[in-house]
PDB file of N, CA and C in Angstrom:
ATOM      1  N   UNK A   1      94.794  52.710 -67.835  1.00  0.00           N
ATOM      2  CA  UNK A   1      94.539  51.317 -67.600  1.00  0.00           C
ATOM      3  C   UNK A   1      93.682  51.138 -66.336  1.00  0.00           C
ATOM      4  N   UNK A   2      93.950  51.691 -65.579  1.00  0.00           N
ATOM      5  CA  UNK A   2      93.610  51.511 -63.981  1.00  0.00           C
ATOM      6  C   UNK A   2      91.883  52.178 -63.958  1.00  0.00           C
ATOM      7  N   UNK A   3      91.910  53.436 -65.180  1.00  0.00           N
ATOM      8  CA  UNK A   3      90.284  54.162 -65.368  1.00  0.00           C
ATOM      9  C   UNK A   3      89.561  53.054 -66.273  1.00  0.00           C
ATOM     10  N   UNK A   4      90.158  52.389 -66.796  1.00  0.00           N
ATOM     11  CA  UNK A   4      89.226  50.684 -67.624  1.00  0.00           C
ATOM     12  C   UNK A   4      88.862  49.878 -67.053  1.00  0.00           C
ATOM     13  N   UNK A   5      89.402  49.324 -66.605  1.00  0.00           N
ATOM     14  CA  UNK A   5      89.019  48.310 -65.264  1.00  0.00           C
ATOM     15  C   UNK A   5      87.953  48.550 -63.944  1.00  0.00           C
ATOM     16  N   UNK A   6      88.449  50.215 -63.551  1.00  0.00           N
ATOM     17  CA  UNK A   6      87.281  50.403 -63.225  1.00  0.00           C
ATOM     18  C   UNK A   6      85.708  50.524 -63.878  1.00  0.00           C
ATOM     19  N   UNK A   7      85.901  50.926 -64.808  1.00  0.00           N
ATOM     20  CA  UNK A   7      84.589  50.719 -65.666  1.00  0.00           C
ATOM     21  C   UNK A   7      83.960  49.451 -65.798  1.00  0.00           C
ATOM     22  N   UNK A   8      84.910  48.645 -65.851  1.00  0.00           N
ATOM     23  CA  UNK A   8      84.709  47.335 -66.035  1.00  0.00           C
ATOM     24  C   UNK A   8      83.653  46.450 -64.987  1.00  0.00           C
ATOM     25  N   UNK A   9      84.352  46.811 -64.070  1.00  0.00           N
ATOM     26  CA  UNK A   9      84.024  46.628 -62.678  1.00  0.00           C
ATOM     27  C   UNK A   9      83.046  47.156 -62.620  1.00  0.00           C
ATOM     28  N   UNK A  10      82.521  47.766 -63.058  1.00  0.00           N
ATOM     29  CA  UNK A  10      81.250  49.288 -62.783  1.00  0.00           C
ATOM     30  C   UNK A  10      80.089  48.349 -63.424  1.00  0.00           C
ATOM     31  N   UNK A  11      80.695  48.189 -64.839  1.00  0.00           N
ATOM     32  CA  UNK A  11      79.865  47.593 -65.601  1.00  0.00           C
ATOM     33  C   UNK A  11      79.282  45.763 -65.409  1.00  0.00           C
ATOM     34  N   UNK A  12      80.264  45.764 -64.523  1.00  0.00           N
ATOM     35  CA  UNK A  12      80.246  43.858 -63.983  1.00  0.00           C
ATOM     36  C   UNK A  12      79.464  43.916 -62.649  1.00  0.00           C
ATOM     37  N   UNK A  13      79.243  44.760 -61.715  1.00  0.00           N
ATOM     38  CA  UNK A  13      78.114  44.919 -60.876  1.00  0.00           C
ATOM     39  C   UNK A  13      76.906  45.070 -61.494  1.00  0.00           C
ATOM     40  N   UNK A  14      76.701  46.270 -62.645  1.00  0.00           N
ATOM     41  CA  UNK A  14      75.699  46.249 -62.954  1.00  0.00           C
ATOM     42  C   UNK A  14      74.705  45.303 -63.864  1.00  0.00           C
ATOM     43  N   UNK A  15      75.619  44.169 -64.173  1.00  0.00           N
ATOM     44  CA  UNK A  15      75.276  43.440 -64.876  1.00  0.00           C
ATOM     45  C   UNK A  15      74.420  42.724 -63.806  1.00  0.00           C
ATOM     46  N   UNK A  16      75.629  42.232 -63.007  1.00  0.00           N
ATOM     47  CA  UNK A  16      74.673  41.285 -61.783  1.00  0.00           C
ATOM     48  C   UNK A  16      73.940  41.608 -61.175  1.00  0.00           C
ATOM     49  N   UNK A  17      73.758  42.933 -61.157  1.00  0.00           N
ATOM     50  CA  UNK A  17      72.534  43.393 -60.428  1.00  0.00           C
ATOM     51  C   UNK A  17      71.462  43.317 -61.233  1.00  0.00           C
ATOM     52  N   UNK A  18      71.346  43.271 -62.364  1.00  0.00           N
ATOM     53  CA  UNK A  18      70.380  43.058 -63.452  1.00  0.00           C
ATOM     54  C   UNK A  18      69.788  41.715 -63.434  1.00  0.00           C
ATOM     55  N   UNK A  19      71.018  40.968 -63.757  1.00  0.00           N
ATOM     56  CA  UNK A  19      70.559  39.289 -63.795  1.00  0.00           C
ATOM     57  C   UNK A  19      69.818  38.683 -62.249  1.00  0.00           C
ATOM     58  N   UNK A  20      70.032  39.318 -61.043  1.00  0.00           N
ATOM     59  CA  UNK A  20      69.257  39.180 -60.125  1.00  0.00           C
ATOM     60  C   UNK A  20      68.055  39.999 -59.953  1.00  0.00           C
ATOM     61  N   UNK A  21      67.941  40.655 -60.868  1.00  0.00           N
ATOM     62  CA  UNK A  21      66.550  41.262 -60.944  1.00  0.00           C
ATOM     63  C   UNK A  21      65.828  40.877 -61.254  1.00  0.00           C
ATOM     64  N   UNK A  22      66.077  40.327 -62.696  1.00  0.00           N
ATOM     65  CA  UNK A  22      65.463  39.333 -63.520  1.00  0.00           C
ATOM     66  C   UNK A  22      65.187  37.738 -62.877  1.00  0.00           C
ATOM     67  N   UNK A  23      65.993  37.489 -62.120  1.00  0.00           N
ATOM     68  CA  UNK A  23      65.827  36.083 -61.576  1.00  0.00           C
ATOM     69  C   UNK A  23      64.508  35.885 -60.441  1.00  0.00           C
ATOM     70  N   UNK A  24      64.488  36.693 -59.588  1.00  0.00           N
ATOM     71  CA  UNK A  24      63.288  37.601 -58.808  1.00  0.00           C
ATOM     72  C   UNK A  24      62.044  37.696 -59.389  1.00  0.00           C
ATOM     73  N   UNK A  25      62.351  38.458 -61.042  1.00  0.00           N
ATOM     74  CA  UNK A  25      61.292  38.595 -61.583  1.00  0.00           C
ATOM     75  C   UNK A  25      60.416  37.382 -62.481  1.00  0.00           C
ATOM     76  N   UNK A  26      61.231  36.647 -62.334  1.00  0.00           N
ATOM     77  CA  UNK A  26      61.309  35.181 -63.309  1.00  0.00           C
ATOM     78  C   UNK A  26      60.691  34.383 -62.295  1.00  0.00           C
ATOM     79  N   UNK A  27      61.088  34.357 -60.797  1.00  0.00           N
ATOM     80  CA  UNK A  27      60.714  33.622 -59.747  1.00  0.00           C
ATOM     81  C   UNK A  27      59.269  34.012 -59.398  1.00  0.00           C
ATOM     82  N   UNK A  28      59.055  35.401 -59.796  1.00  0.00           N
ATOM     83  CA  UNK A  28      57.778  35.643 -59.197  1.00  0.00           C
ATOM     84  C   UNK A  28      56.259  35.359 -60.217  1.00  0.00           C
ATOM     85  N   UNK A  29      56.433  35.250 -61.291  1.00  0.00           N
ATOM     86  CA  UNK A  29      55.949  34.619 -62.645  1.00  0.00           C
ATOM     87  C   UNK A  29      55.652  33.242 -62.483  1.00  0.00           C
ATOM     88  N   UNK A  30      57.223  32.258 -61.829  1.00  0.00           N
ATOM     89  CA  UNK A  30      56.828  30.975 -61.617  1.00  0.00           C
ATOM     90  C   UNK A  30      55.776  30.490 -60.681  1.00  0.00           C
ATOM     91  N   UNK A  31      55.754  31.261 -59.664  1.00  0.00           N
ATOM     92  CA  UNK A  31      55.118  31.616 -58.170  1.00  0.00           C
ATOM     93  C   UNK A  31      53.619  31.814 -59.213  1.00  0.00           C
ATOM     94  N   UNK A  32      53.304  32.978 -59.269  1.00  0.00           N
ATOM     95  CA  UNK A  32      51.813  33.168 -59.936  1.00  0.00           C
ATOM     96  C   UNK A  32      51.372  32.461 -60.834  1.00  0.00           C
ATOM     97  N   UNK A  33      52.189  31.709 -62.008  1.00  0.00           N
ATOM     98  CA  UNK A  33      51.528  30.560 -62.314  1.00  0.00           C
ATOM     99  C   UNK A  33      51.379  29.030 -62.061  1.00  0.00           C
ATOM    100  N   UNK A  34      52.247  28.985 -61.014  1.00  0.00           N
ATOM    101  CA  UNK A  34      51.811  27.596 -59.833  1.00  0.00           C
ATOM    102  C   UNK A  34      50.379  28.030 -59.058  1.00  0.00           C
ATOM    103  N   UNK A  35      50.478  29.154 -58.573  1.00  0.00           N
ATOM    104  CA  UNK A  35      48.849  29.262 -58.000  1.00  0.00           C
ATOM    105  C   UNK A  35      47.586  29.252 -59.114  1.00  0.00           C
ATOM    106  N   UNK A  36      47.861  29.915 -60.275  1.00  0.00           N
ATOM    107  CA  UNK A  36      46.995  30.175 -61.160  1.00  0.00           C
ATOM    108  C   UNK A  36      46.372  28.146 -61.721  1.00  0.00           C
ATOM    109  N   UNK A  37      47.281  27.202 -61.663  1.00  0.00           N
ATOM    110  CA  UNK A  37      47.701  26.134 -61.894  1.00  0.00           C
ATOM    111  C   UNK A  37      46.595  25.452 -60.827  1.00  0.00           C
ATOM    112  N   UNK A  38      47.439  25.749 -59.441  1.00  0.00           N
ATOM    113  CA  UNK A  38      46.610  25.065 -58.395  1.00  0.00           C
ATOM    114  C   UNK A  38      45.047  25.635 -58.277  1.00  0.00           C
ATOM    115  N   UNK A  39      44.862  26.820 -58.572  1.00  0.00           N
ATOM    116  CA  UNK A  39      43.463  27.515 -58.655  1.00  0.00           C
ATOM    117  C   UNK A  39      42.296  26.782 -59.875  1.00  0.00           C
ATOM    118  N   UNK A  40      42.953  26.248 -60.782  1.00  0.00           N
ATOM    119  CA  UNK A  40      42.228  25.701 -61.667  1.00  0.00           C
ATOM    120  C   UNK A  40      41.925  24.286 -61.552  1.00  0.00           C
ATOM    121  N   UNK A  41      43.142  23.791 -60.471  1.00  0.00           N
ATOM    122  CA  UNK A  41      42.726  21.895 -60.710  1.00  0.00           C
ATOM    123  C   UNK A  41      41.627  22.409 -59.678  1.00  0.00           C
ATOM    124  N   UNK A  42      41.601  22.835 -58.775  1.00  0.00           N
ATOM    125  CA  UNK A  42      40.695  23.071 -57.264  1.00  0.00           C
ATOM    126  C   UNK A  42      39.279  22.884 -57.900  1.00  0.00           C
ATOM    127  N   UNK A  43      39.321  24.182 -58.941  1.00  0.00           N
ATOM    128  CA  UNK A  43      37.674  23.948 -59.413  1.00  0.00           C
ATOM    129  C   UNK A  43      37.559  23.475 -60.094  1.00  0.00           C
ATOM    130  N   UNK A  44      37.986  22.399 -61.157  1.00  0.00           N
ATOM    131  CA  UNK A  44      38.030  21.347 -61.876  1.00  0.00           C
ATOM    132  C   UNK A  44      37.552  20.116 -60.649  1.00  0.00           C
ATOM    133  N   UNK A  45      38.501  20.018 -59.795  1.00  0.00           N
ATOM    134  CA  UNK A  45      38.258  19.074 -58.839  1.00  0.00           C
ATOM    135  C   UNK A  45      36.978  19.122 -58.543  1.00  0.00           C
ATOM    136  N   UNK A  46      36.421  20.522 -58.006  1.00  0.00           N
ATOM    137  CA  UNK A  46      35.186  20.793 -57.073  1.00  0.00           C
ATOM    138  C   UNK A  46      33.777  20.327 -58.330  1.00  0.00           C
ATOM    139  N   UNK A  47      34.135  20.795 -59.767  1.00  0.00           N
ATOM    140  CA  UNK A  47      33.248  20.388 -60.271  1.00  0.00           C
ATOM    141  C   UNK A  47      32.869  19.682 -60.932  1.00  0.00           C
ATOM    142  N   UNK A  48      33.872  18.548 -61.269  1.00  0.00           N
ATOM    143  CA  UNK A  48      33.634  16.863 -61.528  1.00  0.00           C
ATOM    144  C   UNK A  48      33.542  16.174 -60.046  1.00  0.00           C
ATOM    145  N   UNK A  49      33.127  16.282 -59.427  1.00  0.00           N
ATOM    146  CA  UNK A  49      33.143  15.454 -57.932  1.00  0.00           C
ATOM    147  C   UNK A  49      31.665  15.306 -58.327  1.00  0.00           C
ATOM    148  N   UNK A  50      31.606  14.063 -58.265  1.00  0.00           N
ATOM    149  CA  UNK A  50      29.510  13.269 -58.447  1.00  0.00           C
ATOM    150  C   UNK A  50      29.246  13.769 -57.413  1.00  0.00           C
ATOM    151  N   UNK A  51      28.011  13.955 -57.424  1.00  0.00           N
ATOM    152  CA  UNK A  51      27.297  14.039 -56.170  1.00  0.00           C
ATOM    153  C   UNK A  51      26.820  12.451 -55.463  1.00  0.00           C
ATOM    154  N   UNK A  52      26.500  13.197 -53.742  1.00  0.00           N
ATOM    155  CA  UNK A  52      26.619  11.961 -53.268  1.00  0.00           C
ATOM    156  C   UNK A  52      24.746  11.696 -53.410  1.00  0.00           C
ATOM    157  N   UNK A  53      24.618  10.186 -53.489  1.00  0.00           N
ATOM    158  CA  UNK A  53      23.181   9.665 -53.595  1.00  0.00           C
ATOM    159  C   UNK A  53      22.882   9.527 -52.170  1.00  0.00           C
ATOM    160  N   UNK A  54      21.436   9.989 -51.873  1.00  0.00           N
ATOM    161  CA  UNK A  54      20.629   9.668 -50.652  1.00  0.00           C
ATOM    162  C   UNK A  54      20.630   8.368 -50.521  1.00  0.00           C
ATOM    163  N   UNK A  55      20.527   7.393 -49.811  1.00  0.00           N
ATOM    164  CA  UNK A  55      20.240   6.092 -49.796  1.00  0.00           C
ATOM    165  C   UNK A  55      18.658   5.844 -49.547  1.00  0.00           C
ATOM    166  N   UNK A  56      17.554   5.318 -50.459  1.00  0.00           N
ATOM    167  CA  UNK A  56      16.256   5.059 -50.317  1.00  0.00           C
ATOM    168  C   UNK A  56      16.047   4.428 -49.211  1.00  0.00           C
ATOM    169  N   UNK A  57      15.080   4.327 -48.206  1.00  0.00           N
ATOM    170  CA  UNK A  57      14.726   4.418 -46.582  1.00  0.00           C
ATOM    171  C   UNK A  57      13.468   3.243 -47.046  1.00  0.00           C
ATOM    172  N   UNK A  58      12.967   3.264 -48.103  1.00  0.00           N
ATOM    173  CA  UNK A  58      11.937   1.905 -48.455  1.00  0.00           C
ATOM    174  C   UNK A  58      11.704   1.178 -49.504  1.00  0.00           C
ATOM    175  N   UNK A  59      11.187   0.380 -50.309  1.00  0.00           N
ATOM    176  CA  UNK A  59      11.469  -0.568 -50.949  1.00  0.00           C
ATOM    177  C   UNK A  59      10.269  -0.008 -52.186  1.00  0.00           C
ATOM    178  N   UNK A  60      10.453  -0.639 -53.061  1.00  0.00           N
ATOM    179  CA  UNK A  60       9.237  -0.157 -54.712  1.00  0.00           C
ATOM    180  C   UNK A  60       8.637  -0.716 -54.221  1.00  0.00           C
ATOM    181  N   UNK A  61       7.084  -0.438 -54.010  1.00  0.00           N
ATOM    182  CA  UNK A  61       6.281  -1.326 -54.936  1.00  0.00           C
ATOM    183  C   UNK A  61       6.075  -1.593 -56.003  1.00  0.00           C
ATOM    184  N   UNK A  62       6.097  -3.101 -56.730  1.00  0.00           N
ATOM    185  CA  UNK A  62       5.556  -3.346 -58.148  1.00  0.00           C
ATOM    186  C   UNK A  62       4.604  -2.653 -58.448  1.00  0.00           C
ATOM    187  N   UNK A  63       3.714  -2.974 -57.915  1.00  0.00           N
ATOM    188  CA  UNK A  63       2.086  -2.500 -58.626  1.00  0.00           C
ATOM    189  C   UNK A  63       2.218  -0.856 -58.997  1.00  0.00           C
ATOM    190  N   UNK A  64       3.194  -0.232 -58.117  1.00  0.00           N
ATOM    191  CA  UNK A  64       3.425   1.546 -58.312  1.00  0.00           C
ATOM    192  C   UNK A  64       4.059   1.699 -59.552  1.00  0.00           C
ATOM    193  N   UNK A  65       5.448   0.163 -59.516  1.00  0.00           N
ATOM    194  CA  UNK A  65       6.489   0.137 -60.706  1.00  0.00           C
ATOM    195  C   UNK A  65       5.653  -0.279 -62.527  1.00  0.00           C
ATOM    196  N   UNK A  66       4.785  -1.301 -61.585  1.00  0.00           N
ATOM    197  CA  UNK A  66       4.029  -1.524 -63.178  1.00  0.00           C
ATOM    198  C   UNK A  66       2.829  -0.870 -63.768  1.00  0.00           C
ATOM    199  N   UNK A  67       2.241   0.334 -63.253  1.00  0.00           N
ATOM    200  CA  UNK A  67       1.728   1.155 -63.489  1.00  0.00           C
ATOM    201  C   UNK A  67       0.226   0.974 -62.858  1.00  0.00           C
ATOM    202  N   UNK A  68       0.104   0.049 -61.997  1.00  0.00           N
ATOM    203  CA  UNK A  68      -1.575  -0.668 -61.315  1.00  0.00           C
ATOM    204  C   UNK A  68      -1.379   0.609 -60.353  1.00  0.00           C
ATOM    205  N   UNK A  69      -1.954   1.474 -60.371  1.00  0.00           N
ATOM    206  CA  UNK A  69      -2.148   2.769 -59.117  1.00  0.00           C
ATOM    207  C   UNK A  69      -3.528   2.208 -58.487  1.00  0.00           C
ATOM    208  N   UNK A  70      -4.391   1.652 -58.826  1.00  0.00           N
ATOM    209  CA  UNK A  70      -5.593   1.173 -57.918  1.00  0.00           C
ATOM    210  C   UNK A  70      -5.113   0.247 -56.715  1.00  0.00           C
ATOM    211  N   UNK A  71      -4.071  -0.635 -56.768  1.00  0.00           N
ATOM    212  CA  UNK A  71      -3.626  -1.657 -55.800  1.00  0.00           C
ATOM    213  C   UNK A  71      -3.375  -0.883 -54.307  1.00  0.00           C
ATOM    214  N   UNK A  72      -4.177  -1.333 -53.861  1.00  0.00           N
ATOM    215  CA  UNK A  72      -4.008  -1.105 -52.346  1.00  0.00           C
ATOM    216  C   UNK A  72      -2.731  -0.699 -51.367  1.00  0.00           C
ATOM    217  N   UNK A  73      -2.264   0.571 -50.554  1.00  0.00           N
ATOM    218  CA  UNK A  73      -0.962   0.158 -50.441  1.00  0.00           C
ATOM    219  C   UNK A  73      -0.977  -0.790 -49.671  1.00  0.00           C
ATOM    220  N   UNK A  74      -2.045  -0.812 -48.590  1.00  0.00           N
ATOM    221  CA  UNK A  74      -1.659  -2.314 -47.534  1.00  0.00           C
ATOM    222  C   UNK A  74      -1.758  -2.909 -47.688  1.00  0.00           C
ATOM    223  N   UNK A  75      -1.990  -4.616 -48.347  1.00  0.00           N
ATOM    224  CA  UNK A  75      -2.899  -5.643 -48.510  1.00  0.00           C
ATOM    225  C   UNK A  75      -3.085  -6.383 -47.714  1.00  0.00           C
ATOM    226  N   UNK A  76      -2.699  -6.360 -46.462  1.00  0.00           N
ATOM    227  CA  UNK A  76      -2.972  -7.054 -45.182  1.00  0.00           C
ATOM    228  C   UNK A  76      -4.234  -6.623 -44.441  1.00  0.00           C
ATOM    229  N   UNK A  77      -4.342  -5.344 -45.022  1.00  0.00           N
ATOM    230  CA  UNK A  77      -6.355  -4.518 -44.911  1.00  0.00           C
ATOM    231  C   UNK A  77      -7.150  -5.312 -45.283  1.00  0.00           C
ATOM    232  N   UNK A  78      -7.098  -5.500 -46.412  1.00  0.00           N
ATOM    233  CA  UNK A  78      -8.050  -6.139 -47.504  1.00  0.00           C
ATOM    234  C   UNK A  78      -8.550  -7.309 -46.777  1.00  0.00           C
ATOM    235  N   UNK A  79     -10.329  -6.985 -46.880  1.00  0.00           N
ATOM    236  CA  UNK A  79     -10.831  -8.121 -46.227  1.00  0.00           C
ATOM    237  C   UNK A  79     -12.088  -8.897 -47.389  1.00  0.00           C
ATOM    238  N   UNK A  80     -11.660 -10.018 -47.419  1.00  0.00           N
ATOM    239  CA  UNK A  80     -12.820 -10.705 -48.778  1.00  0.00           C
ATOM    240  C   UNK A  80     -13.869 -11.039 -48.176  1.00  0.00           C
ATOM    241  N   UNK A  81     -14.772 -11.102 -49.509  1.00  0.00           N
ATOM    242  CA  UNK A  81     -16.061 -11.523 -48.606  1.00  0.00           C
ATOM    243  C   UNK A  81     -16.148 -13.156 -48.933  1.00  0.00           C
ATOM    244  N   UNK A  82     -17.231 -13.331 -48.045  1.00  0.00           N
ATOM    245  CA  UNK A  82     -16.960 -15.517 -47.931  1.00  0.00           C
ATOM    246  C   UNK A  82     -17.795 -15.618 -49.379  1.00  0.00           C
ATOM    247  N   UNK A  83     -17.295 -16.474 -50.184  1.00  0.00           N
ATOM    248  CA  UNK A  83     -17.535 -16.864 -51.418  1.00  0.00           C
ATOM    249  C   UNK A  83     -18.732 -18.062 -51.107  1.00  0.00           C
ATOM    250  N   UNK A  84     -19.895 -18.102 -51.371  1.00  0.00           N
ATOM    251  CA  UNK A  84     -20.744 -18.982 -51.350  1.00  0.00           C
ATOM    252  C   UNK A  84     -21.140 -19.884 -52.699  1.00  0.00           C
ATOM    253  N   UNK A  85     -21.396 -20.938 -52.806  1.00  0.00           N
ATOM    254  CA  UNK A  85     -21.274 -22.071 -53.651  1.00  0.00           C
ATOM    255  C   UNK A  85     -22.925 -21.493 -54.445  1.00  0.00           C
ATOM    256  N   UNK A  86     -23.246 -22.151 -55.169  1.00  0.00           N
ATOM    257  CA  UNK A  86     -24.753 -21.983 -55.851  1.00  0.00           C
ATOM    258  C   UNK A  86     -24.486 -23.105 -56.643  1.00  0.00           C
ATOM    259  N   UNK A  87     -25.650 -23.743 -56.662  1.00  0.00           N
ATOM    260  CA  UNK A  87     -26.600 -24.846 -57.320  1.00  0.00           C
ATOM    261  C   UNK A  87     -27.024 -24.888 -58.108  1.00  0.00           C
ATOM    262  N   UNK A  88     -26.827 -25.162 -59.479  1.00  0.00           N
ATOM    263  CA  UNK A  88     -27.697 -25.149 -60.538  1.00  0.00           C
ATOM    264  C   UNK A  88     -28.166 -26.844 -60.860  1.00  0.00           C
ATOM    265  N   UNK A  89     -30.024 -26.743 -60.262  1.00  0.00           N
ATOM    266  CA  UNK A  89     -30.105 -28.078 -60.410  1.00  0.00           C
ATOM    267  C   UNK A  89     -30.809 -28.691 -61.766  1.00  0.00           C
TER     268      UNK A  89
END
């Protein structure tokens, strides 16, 4: 009776020593796929993020927008000549 029990006992450590092996090993699985997890939103994150826009420093010109490329860029240059009248008598 007393050689059963010890077995028992033998066999009831080794159990728990098992099931904490496994729990360790179970823990360390959970561990590597929380990082594997966090490793993927990161570059998900990094590569839906828009890019940021420059802010434009000057304004369109129409004449560039409506396709007139001859229009002057300054027009405050532009000097007319004096328009003279004529007579037809």
């Amino acid at each position: 009776m007393y050689q059963r029990s010890l077995e028992q006992n033998d066999q009831r450590l080794q159990l728990e020593k098992w099931e904490q092996q496994l729990h360790e090993r179970e823990m360390h699985i959970v561990e590597l796929e929380l990082r594997l997890l966090m490793a993927t939103n990161n570059q998900e994150r990094v590569h839906n993020q828009t890019p940021k826009i420059q802010k434009r420093s000057g304004r369109f010109m129409r004449s560039l927008l409506n396709g007139n490329i001859n229009h002057s860029l300054n027009t405050s240059t532009l000097i007319s000549s004096p328009t003279s009248k004529i007579f037809f008598f």
